[in-house]
N, C-alpha and C. Protein backbone atom coordinates (compact mmCIF):
# COMPACT_ATOMS: atom_id res chain seq x y z
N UNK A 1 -31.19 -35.56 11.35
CA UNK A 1 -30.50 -35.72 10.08
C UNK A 1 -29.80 -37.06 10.02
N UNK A 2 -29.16 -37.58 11.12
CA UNK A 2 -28.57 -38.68 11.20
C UNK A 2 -29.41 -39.92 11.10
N UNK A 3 -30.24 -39.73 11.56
CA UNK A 3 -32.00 -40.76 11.52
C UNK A 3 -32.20 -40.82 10.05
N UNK A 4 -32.25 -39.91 9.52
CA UNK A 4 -32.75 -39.81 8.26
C UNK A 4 -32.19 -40.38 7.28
N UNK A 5 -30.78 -40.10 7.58
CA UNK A 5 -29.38 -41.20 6.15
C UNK A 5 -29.44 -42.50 7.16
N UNK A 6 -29.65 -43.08 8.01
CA UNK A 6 -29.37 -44.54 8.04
C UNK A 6 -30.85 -45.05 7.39
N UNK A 7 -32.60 -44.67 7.60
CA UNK A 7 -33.63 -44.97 7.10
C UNK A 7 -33.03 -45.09 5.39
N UNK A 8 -32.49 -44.03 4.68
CA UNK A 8 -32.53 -44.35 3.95
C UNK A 8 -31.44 -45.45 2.82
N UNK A 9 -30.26 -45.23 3.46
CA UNK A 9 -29.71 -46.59 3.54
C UNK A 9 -30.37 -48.01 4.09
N UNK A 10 -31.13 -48.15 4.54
CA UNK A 10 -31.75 -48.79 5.07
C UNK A 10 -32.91 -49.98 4.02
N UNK A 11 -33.11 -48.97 3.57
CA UNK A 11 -34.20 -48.94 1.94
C UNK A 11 -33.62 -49.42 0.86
N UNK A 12 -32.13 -49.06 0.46
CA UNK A 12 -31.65 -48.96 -0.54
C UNK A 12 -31.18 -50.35 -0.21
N UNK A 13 -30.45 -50.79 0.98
CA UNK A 13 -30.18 -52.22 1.02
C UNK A 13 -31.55 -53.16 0.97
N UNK A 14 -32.41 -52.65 1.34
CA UNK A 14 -33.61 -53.63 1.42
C UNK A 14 -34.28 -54.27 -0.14
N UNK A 15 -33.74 -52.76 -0.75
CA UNK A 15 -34.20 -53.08 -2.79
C UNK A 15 -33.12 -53.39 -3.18
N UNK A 16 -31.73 -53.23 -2.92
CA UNK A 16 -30.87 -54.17 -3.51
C UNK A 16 -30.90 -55.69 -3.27
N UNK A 17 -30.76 -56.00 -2.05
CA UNK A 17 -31.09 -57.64 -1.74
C UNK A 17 -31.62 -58.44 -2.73
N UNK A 18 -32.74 -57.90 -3.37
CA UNK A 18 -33.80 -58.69 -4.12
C UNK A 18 -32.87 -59.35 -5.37
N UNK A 19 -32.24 -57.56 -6.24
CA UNK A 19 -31.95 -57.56 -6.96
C UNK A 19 -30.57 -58.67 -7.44
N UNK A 20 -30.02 -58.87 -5.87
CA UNK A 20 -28.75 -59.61 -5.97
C UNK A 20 -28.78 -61.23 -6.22
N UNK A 21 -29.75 -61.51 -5.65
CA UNK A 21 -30.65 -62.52 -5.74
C UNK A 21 -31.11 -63.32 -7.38
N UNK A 22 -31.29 -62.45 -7.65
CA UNK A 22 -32.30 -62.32 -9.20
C UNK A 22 -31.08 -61.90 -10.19
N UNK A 23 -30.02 -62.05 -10.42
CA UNK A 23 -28.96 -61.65 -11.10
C UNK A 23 -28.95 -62.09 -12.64
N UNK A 24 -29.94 -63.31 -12.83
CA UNK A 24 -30.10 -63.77 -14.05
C UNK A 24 -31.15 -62.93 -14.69
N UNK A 25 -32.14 -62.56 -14.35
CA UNK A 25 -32.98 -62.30 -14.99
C UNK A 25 -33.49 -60.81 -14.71
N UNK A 26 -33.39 -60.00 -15.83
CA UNK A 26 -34.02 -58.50 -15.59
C UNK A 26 -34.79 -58.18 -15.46
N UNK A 27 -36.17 -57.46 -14.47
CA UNK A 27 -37.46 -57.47 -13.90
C UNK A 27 -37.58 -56.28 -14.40
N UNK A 28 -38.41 -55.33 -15.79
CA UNK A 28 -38.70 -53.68 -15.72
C UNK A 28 -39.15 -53.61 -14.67
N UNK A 29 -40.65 -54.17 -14.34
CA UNK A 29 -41.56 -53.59 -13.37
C UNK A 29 -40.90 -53.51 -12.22
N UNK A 30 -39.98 -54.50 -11.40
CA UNK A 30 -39.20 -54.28 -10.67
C UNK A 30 -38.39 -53.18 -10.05
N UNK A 31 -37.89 -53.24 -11.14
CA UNK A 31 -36.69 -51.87 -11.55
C UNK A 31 -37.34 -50.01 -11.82
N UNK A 32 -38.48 -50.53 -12.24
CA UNK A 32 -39.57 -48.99 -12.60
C UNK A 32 -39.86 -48.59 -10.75
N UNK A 33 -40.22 -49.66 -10.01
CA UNK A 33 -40.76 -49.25 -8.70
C UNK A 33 -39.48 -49.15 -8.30
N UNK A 34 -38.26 -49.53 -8.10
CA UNK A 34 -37.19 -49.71 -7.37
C UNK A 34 -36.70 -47.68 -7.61
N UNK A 35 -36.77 -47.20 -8.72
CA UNK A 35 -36.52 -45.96 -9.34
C UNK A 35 -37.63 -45.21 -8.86
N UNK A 36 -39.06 -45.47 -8.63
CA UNK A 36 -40.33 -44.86 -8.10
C UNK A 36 -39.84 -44.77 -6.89
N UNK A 37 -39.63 -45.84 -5.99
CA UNK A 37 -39.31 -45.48 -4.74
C UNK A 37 -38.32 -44.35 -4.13
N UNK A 38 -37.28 -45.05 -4.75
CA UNK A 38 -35.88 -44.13 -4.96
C UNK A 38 -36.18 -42.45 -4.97
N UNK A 39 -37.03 -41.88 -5.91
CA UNK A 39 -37.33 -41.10 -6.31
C UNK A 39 -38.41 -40.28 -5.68
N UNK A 40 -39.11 -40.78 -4.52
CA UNK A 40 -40.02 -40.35 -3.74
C UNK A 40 -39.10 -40.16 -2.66
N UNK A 41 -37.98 -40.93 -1.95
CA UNK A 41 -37.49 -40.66 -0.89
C UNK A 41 -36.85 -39.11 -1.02
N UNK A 42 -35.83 -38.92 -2.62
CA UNK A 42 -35.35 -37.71 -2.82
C UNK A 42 -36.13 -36.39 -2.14
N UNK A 43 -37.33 -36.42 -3.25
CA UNK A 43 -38.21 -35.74 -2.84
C UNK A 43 -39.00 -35.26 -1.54
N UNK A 44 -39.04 -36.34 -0.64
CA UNK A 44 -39.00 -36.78 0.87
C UNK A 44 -37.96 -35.45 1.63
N UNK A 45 -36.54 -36.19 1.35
CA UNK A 45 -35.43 -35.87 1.99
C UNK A 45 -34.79 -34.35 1.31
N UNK A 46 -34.71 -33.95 0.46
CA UNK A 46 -34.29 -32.89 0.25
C UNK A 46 -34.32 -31.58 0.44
N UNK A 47 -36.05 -30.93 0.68
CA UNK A 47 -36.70 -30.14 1.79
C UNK A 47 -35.62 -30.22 3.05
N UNK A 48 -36.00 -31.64 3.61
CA UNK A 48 -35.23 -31.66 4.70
C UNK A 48 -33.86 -31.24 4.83
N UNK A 49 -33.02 -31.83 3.92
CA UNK A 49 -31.52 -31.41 4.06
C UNK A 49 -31.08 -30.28 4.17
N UNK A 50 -32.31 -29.48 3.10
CA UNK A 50 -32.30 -27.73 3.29
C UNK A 50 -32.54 -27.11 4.24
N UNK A 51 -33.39 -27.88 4.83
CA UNK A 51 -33.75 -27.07 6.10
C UNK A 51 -32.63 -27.70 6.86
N UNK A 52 -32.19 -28.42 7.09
CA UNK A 52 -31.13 -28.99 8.08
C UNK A 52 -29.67 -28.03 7.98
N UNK A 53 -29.45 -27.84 6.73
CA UNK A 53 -28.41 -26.84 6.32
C UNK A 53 -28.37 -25.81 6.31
N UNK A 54 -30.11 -24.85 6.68
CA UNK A 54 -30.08 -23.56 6.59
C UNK A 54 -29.84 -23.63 8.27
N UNK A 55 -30.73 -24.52 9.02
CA UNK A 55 -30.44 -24.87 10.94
C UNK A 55 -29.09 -24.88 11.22
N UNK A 56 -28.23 -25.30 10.23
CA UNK A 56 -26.68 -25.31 10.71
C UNK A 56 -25.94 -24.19 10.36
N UNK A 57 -26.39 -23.59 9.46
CA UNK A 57 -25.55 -22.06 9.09
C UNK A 57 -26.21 -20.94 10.25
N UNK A 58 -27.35 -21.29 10.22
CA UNK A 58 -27.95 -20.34 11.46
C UNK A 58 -27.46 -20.63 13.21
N UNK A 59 -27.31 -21.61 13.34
CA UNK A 59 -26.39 -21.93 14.48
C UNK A 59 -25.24 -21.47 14.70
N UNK A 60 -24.35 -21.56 13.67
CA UNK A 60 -22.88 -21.60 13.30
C UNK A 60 -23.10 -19.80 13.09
N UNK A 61 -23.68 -19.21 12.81
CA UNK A 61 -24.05 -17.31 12.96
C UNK A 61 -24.10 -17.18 13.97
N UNK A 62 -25.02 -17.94 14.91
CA UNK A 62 -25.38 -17.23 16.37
C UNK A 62 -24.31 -17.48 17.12
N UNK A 63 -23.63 -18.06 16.86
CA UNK A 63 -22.33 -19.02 18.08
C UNK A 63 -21.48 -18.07 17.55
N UNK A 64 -20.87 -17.14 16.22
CA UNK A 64 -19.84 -16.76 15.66
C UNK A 64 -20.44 -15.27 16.31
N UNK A 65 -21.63 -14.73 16.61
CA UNK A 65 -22.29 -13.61 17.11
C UNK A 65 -21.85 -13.75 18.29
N UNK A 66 -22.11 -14.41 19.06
CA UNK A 66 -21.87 -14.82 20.85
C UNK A 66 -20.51 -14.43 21.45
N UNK A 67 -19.79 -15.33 20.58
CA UNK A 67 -17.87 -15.13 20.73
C UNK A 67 -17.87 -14.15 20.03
N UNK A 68 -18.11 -13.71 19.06
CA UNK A 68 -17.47 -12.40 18.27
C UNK A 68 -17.37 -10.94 19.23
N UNK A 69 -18.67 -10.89 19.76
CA UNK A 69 -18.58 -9.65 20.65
C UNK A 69 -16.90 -9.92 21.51
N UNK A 70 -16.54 -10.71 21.94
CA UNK A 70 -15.15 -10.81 22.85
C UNK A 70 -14.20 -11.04 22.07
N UNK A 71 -14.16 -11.43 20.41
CA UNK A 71 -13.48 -11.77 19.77
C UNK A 71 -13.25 -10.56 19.24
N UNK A 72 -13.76 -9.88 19.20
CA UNK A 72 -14.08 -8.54 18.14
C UNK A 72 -12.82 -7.36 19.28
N UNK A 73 -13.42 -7.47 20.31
CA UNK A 73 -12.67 -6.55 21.37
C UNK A 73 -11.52 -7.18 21.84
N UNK A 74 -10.67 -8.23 21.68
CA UNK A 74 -10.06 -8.66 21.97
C UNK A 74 -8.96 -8.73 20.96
N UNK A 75 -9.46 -8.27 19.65
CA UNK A 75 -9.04 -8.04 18.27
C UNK A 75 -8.68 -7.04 18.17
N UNK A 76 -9.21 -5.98 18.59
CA UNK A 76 -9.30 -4.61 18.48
C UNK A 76 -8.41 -3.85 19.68
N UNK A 77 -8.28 -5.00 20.58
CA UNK A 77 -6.85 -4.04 21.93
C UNK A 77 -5.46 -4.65 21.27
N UNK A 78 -5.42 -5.78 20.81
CA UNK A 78 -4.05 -6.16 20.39
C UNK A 78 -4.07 -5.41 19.10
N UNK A 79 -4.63 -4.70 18.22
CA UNK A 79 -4.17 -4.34 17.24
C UNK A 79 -3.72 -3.17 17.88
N UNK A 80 -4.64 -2.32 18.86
CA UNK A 80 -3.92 -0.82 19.41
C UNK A 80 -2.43 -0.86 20.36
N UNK A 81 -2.47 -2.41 20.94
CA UNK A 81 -1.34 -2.35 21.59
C UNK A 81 0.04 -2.52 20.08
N UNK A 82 -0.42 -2.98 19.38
CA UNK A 82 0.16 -3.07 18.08
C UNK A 82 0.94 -1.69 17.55
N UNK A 83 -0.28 -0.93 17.24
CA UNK A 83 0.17 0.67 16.59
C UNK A 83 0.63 1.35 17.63
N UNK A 84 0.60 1.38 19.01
CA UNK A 84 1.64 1.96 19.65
C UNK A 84 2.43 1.94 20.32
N UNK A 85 2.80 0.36 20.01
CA UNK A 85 4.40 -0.22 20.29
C UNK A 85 5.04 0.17 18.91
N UNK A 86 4.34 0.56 17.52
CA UNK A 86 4.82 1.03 16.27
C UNK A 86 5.15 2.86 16.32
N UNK A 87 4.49 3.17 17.20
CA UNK A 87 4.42 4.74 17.53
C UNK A 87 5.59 4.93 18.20
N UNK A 88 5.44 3.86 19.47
CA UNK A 88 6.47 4.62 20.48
C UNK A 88 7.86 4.24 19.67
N UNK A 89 8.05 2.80 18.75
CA UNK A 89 9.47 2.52 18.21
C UNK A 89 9.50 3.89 17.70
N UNK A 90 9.11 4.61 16.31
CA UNK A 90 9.17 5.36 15.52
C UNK A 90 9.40 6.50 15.97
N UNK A 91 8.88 7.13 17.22
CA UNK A 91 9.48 8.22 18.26
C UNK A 91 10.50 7.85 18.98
N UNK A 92 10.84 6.96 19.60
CA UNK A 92 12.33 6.37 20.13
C UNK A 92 13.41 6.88 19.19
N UNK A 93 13.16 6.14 17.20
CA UNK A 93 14.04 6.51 16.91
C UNK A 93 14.48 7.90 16.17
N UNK A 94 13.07 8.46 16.34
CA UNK A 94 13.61 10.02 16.14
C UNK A 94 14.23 10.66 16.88
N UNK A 95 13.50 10.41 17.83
CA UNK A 95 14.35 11.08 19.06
C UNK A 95 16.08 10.75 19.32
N UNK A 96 16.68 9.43 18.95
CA UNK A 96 17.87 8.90 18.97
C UNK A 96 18.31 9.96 18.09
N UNK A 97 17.60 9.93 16.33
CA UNK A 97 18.60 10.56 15.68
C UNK A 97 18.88 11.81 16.18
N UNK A 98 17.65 12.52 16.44
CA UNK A 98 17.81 14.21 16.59
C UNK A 98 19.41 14.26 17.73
N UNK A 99 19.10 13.62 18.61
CA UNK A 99 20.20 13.39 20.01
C UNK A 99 21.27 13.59 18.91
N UNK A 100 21.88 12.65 18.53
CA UNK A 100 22.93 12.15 18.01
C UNK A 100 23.28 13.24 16.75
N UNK A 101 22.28 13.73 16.40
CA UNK A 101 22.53 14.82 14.43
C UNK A 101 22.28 14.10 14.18
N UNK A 102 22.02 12.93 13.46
CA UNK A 102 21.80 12.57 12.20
C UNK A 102 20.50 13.18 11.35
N UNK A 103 21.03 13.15 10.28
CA UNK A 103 19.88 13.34 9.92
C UNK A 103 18.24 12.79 9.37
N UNK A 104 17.53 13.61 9.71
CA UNK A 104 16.17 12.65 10.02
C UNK A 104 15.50 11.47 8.61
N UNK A 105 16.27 11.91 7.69
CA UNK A 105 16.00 10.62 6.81
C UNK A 105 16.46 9.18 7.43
N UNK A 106 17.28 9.11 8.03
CA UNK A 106 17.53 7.82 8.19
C UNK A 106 17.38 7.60 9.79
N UNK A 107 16.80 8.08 9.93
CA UNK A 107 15.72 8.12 11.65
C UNK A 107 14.99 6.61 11.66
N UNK A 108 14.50 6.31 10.57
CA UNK A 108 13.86 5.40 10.37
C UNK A 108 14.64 4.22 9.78
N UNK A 109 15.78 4.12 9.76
CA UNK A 109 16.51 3.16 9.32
C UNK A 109 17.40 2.56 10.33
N UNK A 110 17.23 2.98 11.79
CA UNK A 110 17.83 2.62 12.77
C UNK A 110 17.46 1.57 13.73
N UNK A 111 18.20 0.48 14.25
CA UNK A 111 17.11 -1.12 14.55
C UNK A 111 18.23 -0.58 16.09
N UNK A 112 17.24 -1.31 16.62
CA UNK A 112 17.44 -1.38 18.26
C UNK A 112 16.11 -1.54 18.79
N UNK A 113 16.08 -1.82 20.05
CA UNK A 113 14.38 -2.08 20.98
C UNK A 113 14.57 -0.89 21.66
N UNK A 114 15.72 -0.50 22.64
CA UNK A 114 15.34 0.42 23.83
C UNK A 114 16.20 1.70 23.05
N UNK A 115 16.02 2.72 23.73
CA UNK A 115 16.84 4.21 23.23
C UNK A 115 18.17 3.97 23.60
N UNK A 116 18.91 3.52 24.32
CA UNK A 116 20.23 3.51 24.34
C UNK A 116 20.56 2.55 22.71
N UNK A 117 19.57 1.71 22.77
CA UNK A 117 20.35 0.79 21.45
C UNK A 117 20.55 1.15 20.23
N UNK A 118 19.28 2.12 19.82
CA UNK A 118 19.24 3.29 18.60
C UNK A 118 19.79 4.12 18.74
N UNK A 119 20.08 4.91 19.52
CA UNK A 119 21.37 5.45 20.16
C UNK A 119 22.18 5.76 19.86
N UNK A 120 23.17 4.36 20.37
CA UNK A 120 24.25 3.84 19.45
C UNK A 120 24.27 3.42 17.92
N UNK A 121 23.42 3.03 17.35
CA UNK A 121 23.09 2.72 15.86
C UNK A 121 23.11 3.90 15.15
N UNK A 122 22.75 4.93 15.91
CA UNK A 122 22.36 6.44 15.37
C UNK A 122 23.84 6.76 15.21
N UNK A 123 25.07 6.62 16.58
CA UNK A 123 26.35 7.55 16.25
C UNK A 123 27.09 6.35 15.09
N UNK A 124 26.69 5.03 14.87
CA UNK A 124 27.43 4.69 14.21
C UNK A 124 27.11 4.76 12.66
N UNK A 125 25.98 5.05 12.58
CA UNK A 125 25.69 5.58 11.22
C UNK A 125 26.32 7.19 10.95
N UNK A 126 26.23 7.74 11.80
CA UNK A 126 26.73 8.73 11.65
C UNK A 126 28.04 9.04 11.12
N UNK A 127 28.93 8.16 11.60
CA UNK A 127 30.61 7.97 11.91
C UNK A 127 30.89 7.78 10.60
N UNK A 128 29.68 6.55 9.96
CA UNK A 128 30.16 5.90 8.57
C UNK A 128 29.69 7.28 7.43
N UNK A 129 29.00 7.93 7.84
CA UNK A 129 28.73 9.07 6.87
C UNK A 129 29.63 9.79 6.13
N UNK A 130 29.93 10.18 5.10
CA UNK A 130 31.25 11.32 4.42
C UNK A 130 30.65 12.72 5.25
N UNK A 131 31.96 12.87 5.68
CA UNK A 131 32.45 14.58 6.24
C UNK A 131 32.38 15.76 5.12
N UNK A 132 31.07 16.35 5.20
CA UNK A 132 31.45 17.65 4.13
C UNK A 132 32.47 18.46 4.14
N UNK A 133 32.23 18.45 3.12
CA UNK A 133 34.06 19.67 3.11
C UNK A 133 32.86 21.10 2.75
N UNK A 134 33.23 22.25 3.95
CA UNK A 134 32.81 23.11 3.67
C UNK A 134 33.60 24.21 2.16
N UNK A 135 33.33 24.65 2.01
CA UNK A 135 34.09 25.59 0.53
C UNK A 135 33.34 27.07 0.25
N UNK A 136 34.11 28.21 0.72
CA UNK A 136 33.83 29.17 0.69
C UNK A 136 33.72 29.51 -1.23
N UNK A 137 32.93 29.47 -1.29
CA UNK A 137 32.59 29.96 -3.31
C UNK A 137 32.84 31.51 -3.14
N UNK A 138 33.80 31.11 -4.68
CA UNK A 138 34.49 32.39 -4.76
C UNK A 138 33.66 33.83 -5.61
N UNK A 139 32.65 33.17 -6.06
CA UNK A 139 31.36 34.00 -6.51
C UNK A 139 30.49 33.93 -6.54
N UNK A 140 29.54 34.80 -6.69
CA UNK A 140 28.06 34.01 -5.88
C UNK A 140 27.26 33.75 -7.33
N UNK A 141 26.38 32.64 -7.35
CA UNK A 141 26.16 31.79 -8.32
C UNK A 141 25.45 32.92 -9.68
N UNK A 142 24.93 33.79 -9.22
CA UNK A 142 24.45 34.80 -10.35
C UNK A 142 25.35 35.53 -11.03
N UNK A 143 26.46 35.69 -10.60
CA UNK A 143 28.07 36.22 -11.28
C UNK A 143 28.24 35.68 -12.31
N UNK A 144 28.53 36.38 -13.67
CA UNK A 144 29.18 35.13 -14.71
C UNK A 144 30.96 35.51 -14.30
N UNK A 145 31.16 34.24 -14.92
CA UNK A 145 32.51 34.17 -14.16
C UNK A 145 33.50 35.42 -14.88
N UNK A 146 33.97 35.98 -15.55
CA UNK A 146 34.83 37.25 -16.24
C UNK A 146 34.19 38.69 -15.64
N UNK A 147 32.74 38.49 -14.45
CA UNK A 147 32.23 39.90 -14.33
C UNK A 147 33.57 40.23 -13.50
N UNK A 148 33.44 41.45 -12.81
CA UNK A 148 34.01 42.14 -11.64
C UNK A 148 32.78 42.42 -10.95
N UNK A 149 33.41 42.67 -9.54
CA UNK A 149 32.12 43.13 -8.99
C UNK A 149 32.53 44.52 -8.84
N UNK A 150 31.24 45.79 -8.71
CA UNK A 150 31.90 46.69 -8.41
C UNK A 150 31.84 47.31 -10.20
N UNK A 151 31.52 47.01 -11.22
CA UNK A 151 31.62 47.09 -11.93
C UNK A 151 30.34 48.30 -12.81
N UNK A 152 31.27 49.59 -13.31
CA UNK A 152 30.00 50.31 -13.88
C UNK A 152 29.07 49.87 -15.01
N UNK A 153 28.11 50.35 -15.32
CA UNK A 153 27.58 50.29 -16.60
C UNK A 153 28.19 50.41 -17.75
N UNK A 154 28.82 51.51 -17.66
CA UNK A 154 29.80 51.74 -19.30
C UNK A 154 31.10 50.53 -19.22
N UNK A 155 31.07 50.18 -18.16
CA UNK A 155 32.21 48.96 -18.40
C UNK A 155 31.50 47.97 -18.67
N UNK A 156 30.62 47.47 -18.08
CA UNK A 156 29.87 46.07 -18.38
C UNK A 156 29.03 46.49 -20.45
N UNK A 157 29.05 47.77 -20.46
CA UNK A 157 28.66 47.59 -22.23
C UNK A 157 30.37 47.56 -22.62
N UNK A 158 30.59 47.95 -22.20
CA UNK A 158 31.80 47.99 -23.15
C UNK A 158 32.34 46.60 -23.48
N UNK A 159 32.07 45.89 -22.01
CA UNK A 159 32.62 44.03 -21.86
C UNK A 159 31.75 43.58 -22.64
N UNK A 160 30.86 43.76 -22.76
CA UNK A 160 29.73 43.11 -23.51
C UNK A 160 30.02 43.20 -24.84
N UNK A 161 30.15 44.78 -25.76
CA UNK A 161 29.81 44.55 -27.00
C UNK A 161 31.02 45.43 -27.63
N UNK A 162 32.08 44.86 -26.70
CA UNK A 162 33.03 45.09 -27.24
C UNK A 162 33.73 47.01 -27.58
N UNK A 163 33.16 47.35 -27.18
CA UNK A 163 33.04 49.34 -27.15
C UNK A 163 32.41 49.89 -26.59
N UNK A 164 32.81 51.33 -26.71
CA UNK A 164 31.67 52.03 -25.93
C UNK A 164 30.66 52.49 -26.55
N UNK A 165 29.81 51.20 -26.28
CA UNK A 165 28.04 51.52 -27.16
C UNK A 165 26.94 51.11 -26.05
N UNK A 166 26.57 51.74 -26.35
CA UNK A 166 25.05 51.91 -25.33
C UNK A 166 23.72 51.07 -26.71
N UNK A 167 23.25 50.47 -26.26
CA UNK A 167 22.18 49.61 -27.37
C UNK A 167 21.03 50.16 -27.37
N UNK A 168 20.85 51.03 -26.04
CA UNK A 168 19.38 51.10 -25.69
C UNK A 168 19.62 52.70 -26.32
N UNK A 169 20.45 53.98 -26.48
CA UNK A 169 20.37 55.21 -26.92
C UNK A 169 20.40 55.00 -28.94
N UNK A 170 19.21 55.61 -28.86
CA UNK A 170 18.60 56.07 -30.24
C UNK A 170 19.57 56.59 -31.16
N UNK A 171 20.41 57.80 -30.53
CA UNK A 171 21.04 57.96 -31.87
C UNK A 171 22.46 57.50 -31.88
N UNK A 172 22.62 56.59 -30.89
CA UNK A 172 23.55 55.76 -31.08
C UNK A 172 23.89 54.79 -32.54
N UNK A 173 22.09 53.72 -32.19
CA UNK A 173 21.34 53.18 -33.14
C UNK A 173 21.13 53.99 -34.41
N UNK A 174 20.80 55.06 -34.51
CA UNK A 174 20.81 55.74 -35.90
C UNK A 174 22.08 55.67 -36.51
N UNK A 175 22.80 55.76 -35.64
CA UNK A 175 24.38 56.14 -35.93
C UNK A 175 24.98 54.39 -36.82
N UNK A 176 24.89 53.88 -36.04
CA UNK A 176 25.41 52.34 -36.55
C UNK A 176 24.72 51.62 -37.48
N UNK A 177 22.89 52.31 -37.67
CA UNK A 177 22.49 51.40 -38.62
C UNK A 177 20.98 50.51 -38.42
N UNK A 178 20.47 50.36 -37.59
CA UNK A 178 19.94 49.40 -36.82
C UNK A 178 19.01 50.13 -35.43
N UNK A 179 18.35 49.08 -35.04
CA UNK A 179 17.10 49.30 -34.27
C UNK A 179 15.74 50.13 -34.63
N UNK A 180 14.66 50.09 -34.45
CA UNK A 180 13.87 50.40 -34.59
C UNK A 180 12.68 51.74 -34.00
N UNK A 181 12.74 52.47 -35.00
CA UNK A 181 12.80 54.39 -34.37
C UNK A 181 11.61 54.57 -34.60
N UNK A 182 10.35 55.14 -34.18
CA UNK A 182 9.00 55.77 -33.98
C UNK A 182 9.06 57.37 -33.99
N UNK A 183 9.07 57.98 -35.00
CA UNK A 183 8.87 59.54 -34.87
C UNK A 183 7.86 59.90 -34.15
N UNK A 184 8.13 61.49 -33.57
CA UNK A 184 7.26 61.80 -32.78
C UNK A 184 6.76 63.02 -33.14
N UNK A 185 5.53 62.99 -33.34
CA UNK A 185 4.75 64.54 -34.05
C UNK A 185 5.07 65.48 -32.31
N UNK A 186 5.17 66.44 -32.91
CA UNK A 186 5.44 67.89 -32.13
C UNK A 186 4.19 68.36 -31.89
């Protein structure tokens, strides 16, 4: 390839010369072969360059094939030594929090290298945490607050609707006016 660009530099100075020479006067026929020539070397050289460029990508494959096999495995242990220096951190610092209580949301928010260092990061997160205040509830959440517990039926209608009325007895309902009665053939 290198043979090939000085030949044709070689040429191109050899048809310029003339031309530099001859500066007064414009030659077609000159100039028609100077472009003929020109134009045959292309044709010449361009095959070639292709093939010279497909020889260099194919080289540059086999050499990237050769090393790759060691490149490839050599790629592939530092990434595993990778994920389980990421494993063992991530179990270090669970393990810190569980030690310590905290709780496991912020297991992962704890910086240190060795277990004593998360450790310590673990009780001092801890320390900074608010102290629940426990609180015995004075009713349990399904209670409305005015029930009693302990409380009969005829009291809870009575709390309810204000007397002693039962909603669900028929001739209660006959009695007051209201609800909806289905006779029954005998």
């Amino acid at each position: 390839m290198a043979d090939e660009t000085v030949a044709t530099t070689e040429t191109v100075e050899q048809v310029e010369q003339p031309a530099q020479v001859a500066e007064d006067k414009f030659d077609e026929a000159r100039a028609m072969e100077l472009i003929k020539k020109l134009r045959a070397e292309v044709k010449e050289l361009s095959p070639k360059a292709k093939k010279a460029a497909e020889l260099e990508a194919a080289d540059a494959k086999r050499k990237e094939a050769e090393l790759s096999e060691a490149d490839k495995l050599s790629k592939k242990l530092a990434e595993a030594e990778s994920r389980l220096k990421h494993m063992e951190h991530v179990e270090n610092q669970r393990a810190a929090a569980e030690k310590v209580g905290l709780p496991m949301t912020f297991a992962k928010r704890l910086q240190g290298e060795t277990p004593e260092e998360l450790e310590a990061d673990a009780k001092e997160i801890l320390e900074s945490l608010p102290k629940a205040e426990k609180k015995a509830p004075g009713l349990s959440p399904t209670n409305p607050s005015g029930a009693q517990q302990g409380e009969t039926r005829a009291q809870k209608l009575a709390r309810i609707h204000g007397q002693d009325v039962d909603p669900f007895d028929p001739a209660q309902a006959r009695k007051l006016g209201g609800g909806v009665f289905f006779t029954q053939k005998d």
